[in-house]
N, C-alpha and C. Protein backbone atom coordinates (compact mmCIF):
# COMPACT_ATOMS: atom_id res chain seq x y z
N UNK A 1 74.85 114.60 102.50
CA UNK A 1 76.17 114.19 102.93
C UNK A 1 76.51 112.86 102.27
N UNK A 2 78.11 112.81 101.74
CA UNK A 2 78.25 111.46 101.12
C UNK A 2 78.72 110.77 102.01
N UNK A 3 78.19 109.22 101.66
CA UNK A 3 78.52 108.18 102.78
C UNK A 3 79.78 107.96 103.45
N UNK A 4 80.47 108.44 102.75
CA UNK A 4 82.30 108.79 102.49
C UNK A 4 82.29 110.05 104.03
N UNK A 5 81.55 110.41 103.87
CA UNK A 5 81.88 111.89 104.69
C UNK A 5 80.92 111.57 106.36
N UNK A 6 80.19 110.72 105.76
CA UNK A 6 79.14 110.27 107.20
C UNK A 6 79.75 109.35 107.88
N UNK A 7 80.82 108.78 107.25
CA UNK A 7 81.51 107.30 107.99
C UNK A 7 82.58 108.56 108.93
N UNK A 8 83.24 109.40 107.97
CA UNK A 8 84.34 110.03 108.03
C UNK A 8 83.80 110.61 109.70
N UNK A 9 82.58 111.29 109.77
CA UNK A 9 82.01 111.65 110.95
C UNK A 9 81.77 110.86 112.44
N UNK A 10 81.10 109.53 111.60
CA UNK A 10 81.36 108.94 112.95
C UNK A 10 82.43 108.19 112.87
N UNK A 11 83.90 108.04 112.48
CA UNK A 11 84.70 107.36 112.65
C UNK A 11 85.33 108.49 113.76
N UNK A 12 85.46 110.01 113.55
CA UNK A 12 85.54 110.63 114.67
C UNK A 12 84.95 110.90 115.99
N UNK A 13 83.53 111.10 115.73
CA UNK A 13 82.89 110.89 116.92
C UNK A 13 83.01 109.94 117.69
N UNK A 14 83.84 108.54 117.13
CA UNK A 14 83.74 107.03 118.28
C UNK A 14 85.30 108.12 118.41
N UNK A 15 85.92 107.96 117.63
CA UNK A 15 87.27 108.45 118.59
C UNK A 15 87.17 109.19 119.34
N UNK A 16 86.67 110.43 119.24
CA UNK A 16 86.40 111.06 120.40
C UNK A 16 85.81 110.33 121.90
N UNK A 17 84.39 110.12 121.86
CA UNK A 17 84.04 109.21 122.40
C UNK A 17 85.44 108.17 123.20
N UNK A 18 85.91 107.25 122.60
CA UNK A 18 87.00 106.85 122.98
C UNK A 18 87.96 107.40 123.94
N UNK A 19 88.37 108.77 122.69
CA UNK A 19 89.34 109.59 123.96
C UNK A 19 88.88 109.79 125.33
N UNK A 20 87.55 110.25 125.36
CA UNK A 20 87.13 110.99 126.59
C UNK A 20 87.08 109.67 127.67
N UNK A 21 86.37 108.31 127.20
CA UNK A 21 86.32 107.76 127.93
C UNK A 21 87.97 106.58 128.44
N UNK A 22 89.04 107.36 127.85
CA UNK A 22 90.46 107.06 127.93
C UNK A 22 90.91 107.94 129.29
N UNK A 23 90.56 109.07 128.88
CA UNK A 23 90.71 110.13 129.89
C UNK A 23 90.12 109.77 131.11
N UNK A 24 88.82 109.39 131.39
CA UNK A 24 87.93 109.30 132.49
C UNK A 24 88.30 107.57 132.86
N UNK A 25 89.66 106.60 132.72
CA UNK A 25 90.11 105.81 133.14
C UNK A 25 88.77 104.64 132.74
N UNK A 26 87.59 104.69 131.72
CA UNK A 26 86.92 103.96 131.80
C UNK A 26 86.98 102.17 130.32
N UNK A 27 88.16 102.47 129.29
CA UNK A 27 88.55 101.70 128.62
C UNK A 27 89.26 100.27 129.19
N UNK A 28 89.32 98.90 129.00
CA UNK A 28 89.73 98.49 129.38
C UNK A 28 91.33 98.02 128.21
N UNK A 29 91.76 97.23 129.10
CA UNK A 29 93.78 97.68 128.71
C UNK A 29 93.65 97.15 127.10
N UNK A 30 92.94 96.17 126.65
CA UNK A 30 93.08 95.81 124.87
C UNK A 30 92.18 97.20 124.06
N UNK A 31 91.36 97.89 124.91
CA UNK A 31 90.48 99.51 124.29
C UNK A 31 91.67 100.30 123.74
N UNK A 32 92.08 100.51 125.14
CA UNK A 32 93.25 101.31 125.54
C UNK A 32 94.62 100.82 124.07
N UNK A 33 94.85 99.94 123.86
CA UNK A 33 95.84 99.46 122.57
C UNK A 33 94.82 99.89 121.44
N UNK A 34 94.06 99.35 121.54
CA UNK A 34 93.16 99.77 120.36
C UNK A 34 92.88 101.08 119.49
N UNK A 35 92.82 101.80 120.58
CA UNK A 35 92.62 103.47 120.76
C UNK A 35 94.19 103.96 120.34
N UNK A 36 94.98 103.85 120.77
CA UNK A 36 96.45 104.33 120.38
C UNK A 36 97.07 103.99 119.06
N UNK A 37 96.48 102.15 118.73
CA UNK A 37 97.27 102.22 117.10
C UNK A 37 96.03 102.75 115.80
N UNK A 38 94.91 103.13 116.63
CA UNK A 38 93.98 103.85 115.59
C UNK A 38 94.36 105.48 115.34
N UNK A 39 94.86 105.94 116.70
CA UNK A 39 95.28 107.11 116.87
C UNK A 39 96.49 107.36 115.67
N UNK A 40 97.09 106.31 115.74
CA UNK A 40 98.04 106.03 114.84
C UNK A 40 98.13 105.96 113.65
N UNK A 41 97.60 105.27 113.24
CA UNK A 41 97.09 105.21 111.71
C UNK A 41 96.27 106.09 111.08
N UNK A 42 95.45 106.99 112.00
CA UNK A 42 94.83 107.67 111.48
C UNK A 42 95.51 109.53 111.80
N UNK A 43 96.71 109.10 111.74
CA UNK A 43 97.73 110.00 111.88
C UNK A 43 96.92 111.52 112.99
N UNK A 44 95.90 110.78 113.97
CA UNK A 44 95.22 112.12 114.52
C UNK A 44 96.60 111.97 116.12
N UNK A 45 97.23 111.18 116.10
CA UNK A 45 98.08 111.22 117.61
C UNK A 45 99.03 112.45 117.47
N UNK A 46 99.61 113.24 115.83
CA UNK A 46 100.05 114.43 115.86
C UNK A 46 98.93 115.37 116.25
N UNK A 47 97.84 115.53 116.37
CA UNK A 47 96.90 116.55 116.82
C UNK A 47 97.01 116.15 117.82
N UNK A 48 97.17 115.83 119.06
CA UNK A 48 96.53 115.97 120.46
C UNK A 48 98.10 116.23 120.89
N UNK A 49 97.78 116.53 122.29
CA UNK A 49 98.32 116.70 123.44
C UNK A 49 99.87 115.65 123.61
N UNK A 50 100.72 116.28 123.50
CA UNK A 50 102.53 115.36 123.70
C UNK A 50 102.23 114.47 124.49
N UNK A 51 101.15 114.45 125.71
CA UNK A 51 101.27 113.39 126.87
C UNK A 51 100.72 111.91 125.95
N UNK A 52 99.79 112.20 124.83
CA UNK A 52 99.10 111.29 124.17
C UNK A 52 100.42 110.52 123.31
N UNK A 53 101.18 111.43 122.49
CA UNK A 53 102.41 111.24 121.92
C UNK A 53 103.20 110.23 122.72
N UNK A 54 103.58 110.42 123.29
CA UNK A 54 104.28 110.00 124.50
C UNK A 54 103.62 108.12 124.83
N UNK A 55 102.36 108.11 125.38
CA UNK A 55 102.49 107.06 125.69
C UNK A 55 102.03 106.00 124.53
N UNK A 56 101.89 106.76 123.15
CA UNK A 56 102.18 105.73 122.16
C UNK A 56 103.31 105.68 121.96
N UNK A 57 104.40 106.34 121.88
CA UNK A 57 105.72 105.80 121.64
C UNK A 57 106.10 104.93 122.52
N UNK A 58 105.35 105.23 124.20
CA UNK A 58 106.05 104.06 124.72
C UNK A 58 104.98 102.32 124.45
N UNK A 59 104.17 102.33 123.82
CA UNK A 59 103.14 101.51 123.33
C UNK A 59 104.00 101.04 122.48
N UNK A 60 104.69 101.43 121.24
CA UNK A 60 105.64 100.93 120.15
C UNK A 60 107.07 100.57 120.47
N UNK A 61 107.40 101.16 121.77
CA UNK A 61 108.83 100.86 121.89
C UNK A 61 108.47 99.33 122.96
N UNK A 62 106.82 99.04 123.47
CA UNK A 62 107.42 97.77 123.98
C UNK A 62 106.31 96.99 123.58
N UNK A 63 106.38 96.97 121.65
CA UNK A 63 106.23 96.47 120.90
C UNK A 63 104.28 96.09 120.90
N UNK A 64 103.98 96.72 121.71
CA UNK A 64 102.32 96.35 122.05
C UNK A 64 101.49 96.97 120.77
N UNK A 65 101.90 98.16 119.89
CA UNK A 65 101.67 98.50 118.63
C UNK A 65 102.45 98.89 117.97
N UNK A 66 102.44 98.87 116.41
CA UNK A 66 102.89 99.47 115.65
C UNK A 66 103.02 100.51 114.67
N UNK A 67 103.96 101.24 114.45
CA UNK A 67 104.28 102.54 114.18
C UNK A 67 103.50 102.34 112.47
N UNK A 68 102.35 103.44 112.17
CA UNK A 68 102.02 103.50 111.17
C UNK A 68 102.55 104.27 109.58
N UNK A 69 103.41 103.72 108.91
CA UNK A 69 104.17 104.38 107.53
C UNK A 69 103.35 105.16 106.56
C-alpha cells in the first residue's frame, strides 16, 4: 500500500471514528466545528445523511466555518 493510500485510510477511519463519536454526543463543541469544516473540505458532507448537510450550513451561515471552494 502507498503511503498516499495509508494516510488516505486513516484519514477516514479518524473521520469515521469522529462521526460515530458525534453521533453518540461524545465530541466536545471546538471537535464538533472541527469535524464539520473537515467534512467540508473533504467534500465527504455530500455523502452522508441531509441532517449532517443541514447543520453545516447552519455552522456557515453563523459564520463558525467556512464553505469549502
Amino acid at each position: 500500500m502507498a503511503n498516499s493510500d495509508l494516510l488516505s485510510a486513516q484519514t477516514m477511519l479518524s473521520m469515521s471514528n469522529r462521526i460515530f463519536m458525534f453521533e453518540n454526543g461524545e465530541l466536545e463543541d471546538h471537535e464538533v466545528v472541527e469535524l464539520f469544516q473537515d467534512l467540508i473540505e473533504s467534500k465527504l458532507i455530500f455523502q452522508l445523511q441531509g441532517s449532517y448537510q443541514r447543520i453545516a450550513q447552519d455552522l456557515v451561515d453563523q459564520g463558525v466555518i467556512y464553505e469549502f471552494e
